[in-house]
C-alpha atoms as a PDB file:
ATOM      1  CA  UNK A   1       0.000   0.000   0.000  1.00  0.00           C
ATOM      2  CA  UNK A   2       1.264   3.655  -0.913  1.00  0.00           C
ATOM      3  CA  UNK A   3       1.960   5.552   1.957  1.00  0.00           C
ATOM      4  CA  UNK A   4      -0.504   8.484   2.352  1.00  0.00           C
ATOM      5  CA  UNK A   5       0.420  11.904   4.084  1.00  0.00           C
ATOM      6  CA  UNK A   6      -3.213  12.441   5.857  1.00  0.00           C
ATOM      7  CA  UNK A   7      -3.017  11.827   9.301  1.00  0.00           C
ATOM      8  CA  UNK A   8      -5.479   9.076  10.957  1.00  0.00           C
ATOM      9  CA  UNK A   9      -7.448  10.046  13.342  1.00  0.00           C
ATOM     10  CA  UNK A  10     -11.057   8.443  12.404  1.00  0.00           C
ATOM     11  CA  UNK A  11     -11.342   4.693  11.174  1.00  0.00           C
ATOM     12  CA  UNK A  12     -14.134   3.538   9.770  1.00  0.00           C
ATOM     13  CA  UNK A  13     -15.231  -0.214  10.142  1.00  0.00           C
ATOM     14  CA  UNK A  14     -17.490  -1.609   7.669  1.00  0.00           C
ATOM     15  CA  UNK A  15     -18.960  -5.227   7.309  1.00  0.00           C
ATOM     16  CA  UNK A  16     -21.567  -7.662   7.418  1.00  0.00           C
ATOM     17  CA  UNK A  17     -25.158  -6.086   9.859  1.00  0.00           C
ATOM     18  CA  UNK A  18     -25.938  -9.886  10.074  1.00  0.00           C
ATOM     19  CA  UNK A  19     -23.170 -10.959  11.945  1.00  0.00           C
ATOM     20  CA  UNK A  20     -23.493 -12.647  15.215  1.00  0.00           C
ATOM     21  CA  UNK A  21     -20.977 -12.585  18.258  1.00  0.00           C
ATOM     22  CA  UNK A  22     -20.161 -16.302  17.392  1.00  0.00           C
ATOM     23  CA  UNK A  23     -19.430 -15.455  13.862  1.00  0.00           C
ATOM     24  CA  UNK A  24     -15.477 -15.251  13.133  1.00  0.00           C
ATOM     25  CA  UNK A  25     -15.612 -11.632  11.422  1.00  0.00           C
ATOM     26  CA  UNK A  26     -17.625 -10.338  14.383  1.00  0.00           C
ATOM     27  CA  UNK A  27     -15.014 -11.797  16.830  1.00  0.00           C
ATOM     28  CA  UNK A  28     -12.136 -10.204  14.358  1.00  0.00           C
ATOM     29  CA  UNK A  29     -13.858  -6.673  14.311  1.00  0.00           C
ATOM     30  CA  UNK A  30     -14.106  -6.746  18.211  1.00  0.00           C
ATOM     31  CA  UNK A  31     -10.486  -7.235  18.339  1.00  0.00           C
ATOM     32  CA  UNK A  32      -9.261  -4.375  15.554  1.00  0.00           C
ATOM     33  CA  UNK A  33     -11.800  -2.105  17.155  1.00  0.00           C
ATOM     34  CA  UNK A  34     -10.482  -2.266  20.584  1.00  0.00           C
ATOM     35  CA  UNK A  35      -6.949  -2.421  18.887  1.00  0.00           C
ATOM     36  CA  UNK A  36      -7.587   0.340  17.265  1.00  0.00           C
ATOM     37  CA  UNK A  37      -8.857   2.104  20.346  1.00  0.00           C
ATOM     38  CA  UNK A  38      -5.790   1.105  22.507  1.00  0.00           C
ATOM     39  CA  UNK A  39      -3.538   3.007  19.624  1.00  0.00           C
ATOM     40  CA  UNK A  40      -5.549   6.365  19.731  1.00  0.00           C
ATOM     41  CA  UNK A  41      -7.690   6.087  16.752  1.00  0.00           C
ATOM     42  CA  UNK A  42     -11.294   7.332  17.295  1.00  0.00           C
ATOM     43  CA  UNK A  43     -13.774   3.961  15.688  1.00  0.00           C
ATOM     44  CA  UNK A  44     -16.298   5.170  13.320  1.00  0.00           C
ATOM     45  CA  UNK A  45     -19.536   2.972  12.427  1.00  0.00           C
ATOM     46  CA  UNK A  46     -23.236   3.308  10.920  1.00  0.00           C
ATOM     47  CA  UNK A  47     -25.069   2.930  14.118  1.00  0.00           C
ATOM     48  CA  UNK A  48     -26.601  -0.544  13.390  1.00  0.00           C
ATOM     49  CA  UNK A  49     -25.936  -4.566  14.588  1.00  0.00           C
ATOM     50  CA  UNK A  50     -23.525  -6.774  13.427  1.00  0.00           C
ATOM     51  CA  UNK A  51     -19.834  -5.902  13.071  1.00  0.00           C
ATOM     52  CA  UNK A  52     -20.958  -2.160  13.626  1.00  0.00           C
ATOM     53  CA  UNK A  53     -21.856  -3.317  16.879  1.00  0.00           C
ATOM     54  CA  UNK A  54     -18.603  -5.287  16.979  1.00  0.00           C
ATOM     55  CA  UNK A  55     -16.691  -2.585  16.142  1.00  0.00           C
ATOM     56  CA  UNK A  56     -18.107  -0.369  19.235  1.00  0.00           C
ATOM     57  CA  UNK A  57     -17.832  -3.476  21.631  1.00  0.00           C
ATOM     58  CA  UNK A  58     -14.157  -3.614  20.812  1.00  0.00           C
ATOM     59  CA  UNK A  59     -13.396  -0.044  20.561  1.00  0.00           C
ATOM     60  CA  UNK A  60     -15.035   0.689  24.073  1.00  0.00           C
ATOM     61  CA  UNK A  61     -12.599  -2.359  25.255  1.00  0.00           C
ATOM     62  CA  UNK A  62     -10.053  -0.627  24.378  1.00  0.00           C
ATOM     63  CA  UNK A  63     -10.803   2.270  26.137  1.00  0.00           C
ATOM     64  CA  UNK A  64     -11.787   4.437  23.239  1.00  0.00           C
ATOM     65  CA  UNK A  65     -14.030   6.406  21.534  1.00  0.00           C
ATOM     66  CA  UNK A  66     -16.792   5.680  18.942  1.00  0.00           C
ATOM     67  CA  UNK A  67     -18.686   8.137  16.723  1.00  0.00           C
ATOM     68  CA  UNK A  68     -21.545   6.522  14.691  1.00  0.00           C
ATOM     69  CA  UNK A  69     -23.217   7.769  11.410  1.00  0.00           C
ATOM     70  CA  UNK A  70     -27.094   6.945  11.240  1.00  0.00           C
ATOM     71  CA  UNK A  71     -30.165   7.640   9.217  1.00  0.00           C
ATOM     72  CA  UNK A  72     -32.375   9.886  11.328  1.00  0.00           C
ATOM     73  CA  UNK A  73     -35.076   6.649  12.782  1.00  0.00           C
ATOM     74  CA  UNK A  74     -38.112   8.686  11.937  1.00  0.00           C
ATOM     75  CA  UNK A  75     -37.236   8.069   7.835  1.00  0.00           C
ATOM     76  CA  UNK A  76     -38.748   4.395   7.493  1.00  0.00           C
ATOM     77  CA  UNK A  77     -36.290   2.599   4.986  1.00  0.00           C
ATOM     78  CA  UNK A  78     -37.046  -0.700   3.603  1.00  0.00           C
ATOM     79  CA  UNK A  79     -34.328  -3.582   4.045  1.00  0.00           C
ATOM     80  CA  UNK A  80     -31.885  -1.115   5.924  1.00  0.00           C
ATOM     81  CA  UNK A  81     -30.400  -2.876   8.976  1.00  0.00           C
ATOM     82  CA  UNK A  82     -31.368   0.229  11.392  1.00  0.00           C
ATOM     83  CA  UNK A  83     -29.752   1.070  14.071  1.00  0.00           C
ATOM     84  CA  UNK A  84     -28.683  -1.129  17.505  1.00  0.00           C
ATOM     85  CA  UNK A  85     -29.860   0.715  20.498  1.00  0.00           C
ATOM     86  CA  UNK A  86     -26.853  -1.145  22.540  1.00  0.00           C
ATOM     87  CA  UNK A  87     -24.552   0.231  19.763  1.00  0.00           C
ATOM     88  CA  UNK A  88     -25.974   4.049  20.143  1.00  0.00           C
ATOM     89  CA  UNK A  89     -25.727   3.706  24.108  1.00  0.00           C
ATOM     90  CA  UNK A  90     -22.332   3.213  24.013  1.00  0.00           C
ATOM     91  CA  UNK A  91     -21.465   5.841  20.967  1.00  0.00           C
ATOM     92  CA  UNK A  92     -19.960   8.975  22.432  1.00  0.00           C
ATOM     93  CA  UNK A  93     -21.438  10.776  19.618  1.00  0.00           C
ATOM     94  CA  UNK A  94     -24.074  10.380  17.052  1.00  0.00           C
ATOM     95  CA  UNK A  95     -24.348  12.358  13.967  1.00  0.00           C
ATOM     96  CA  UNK A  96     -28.097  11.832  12.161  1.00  0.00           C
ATOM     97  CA  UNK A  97     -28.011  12.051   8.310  1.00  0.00           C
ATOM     98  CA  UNK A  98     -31.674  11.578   6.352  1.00  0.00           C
ATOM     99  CA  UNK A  99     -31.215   9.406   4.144  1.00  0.00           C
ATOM    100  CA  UNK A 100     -28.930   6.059   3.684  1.00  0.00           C
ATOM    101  CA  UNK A 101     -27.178   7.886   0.315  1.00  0.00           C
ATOM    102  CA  UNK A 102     -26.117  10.553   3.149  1.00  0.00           C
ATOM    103  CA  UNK A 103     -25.029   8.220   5.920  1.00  0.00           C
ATOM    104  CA  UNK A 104     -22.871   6.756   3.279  1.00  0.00           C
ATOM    105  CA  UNK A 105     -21.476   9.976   2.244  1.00  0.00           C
ATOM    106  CA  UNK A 106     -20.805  10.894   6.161  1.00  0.00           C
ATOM    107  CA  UNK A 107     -19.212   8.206   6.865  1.00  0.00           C
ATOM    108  CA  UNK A 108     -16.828   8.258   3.856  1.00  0.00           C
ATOM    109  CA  UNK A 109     -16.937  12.052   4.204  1.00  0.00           C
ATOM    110  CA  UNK A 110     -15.571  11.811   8.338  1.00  0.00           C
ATOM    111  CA  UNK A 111     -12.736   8.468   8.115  1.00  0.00           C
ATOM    112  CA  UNK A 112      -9.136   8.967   7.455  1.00  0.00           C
ATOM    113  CA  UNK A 113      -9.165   5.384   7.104  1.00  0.00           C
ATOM    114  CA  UNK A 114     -11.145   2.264   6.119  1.00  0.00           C
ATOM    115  CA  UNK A 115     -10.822  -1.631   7.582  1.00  0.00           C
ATOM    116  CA  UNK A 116     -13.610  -3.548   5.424  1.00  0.00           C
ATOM    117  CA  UNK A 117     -14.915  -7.181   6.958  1.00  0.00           C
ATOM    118  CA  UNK A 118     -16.908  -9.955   5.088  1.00  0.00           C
ATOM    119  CA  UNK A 119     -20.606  -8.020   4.209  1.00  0.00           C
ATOM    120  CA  UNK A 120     -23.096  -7.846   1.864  1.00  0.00           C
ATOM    121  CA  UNK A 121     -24.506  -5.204  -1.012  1.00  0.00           C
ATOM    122  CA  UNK A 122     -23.904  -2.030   2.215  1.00  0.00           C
ATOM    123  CA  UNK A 123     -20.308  -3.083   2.112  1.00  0.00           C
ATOM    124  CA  UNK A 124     -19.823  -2.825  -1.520  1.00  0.00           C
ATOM    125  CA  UNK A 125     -21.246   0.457  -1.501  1.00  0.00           C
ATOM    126  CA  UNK A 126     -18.953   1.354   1.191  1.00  0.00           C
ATOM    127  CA  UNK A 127     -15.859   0.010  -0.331  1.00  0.00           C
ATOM    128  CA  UNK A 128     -16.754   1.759  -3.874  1.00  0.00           C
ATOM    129  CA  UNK A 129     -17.373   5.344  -2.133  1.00  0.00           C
ATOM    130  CA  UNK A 130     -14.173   5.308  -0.054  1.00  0.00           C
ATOM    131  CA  UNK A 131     -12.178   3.293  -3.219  1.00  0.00           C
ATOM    132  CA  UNK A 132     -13.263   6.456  -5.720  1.00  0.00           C
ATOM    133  CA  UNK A 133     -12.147   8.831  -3.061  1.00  0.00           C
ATOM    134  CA  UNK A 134      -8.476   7.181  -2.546  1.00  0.00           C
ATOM    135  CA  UNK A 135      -8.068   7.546  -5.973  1.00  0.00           C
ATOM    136  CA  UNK A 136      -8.989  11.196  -6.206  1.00  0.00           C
ATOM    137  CA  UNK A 137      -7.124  12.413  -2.636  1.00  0.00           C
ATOM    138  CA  UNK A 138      -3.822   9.945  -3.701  1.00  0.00           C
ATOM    139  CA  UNK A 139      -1.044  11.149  -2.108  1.00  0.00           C
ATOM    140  CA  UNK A 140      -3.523  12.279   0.353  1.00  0.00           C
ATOM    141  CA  UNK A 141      -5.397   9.053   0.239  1.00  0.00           C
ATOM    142  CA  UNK A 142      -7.697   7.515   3.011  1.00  0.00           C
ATOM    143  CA  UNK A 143      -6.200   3.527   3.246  1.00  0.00           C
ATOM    144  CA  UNK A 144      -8.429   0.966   2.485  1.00  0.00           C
ATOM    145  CA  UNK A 145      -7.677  -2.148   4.592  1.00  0.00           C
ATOM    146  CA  UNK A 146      -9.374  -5.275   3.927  1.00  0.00           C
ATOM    147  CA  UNK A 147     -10.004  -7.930   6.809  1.00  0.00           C
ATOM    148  CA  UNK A 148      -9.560 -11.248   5.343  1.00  0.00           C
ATOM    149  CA  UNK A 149      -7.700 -13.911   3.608  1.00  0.00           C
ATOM    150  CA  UNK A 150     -10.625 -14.112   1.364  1.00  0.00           C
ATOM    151  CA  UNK A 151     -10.338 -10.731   0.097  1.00  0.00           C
ATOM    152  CA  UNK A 152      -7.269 -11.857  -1.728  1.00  0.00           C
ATOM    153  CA  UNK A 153      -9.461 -13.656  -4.615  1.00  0.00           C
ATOM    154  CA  UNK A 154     -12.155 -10.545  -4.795  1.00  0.00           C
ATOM    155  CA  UNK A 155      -9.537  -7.766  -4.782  1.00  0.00           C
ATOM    156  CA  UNK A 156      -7.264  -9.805  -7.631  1.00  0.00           C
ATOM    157  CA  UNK A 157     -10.296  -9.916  -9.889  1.00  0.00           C
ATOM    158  CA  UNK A 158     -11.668  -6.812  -9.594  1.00  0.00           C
ATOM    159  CA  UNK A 159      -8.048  -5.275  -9.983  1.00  0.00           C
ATOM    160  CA  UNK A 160      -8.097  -7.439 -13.187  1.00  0.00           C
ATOM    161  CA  UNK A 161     -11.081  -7.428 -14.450  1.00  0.00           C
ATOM    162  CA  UNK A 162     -12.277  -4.131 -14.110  1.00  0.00           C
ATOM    163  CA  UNK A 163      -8.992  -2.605 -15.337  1.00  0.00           C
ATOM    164  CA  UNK A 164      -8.199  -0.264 -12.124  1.00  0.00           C
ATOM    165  CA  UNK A 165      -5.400   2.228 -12.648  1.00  0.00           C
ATOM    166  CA  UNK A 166      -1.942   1.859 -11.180  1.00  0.00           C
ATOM    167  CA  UNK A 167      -2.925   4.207  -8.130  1.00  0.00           C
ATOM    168  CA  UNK A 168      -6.221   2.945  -7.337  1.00  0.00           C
ATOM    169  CA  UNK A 169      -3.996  -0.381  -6.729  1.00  0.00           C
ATOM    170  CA  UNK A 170      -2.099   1.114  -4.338  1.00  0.00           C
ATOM    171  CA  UNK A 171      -4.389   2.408  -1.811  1.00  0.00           C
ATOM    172  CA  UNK A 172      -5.528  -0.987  -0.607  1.00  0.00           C
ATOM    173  CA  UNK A 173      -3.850  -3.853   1.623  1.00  0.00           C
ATOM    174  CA  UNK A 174      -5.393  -7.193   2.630  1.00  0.00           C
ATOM    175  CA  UNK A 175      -4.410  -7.906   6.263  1.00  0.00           C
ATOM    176  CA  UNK A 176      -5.553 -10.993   8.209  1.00  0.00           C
ATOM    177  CA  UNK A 177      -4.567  -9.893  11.861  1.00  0.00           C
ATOM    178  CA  UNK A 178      -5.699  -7.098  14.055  1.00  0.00           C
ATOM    179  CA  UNK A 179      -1.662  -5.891  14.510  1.00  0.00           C
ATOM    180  CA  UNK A 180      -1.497  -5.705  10.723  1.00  0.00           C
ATOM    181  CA  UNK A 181      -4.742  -3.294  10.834  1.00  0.00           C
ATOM    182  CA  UNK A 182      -2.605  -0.655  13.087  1.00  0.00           C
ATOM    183  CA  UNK A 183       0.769  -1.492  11.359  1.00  0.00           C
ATOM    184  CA  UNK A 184      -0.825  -0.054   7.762  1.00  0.00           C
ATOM    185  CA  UNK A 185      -2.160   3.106   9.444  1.00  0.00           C
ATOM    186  CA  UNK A 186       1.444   3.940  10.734  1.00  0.00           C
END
């Protein structure tokens, strides 16, 4: 990964709302979160279950603080995960956007860095905001981490088949332990 010149403060984590305490990427986002925490970074989320909730479990572990991004709960969106009342209890602050297209936008808009775990169609949304605005800011570039030997395979084709550009390449690692997470932020 290229080394960027903006200086982490904010990471956002990013994954799979479905995931349950017993499932291995929710155990894995408990652990960068509260590493993470334990190293100074602020842990940014959407608000909602899964390894959102993870990621505040982990990050108040650590001893740290979480900021979560959610759509204002009086806008009724269909299949949208919503938010976990545990998760906004421990926040230390909330910021409300109105719709999910703004969340996104927040979220992307407040991280100086990205760690991405196994998720669904949300994730891919995620990972296509912040990948677009690497590639604009590079030099300057938010890192895009990716949780996972898995990743491997999906990052190798899309860098193939979707013919990314040299620098888009470069603003992305796949790590596969918590220590590597805080090693590619330094």
């Amino acid at each position: 990964m290229k080394k960027t010149t903006k200086k982490i403060k904010r990471v956002a984590v990013f994954g799979d709302g479905e995931a349950r305490q017993s499932d291995k990427h929710f155990k894995d986002a408990v652990e960068v979160a509260k590493l993470l925490a334990q190293n100074g970074y602020i842990v940014i989320n959407g608000g909602g279950p899964g390894v959102m909730k993870a990621a505040t479990l982990g990050a108040k572990e650590g001893g740290g603080k979480v900021e979560v991004v959610i759509v204002n709960p009086s806008e009724k969106i269909g299949n949208y995960e919503g938010v976990d009342e545990e998760n906004l209890k421990m926040a230390d602050k909330i910021i409300k956007a109105d719709t999910y297209d703004s969340r996104l936008s927040k979220l992307v808009e407040i991280a100086d860095a990205f760690v991405f775990f196994k998720g669904g169609t949300g994730t891919i949304s995620e990972m296509g905001l912040a990948w677009s605005k690497a590639k604009f800011d590079y030099g300057h570039h938010e890192p895009l981490i990716f949780f996972g030997k898995f990743w491997g395979k999906i990052i190798s084709s899309m860098m193939k088949g979707l013919g990314l550009e040299k620098i888009e390449k470069e603003v992305v690692v796949i790590v596969d332990k918590a220590e590597e997470v805080v090693a590619s932020l330094r």
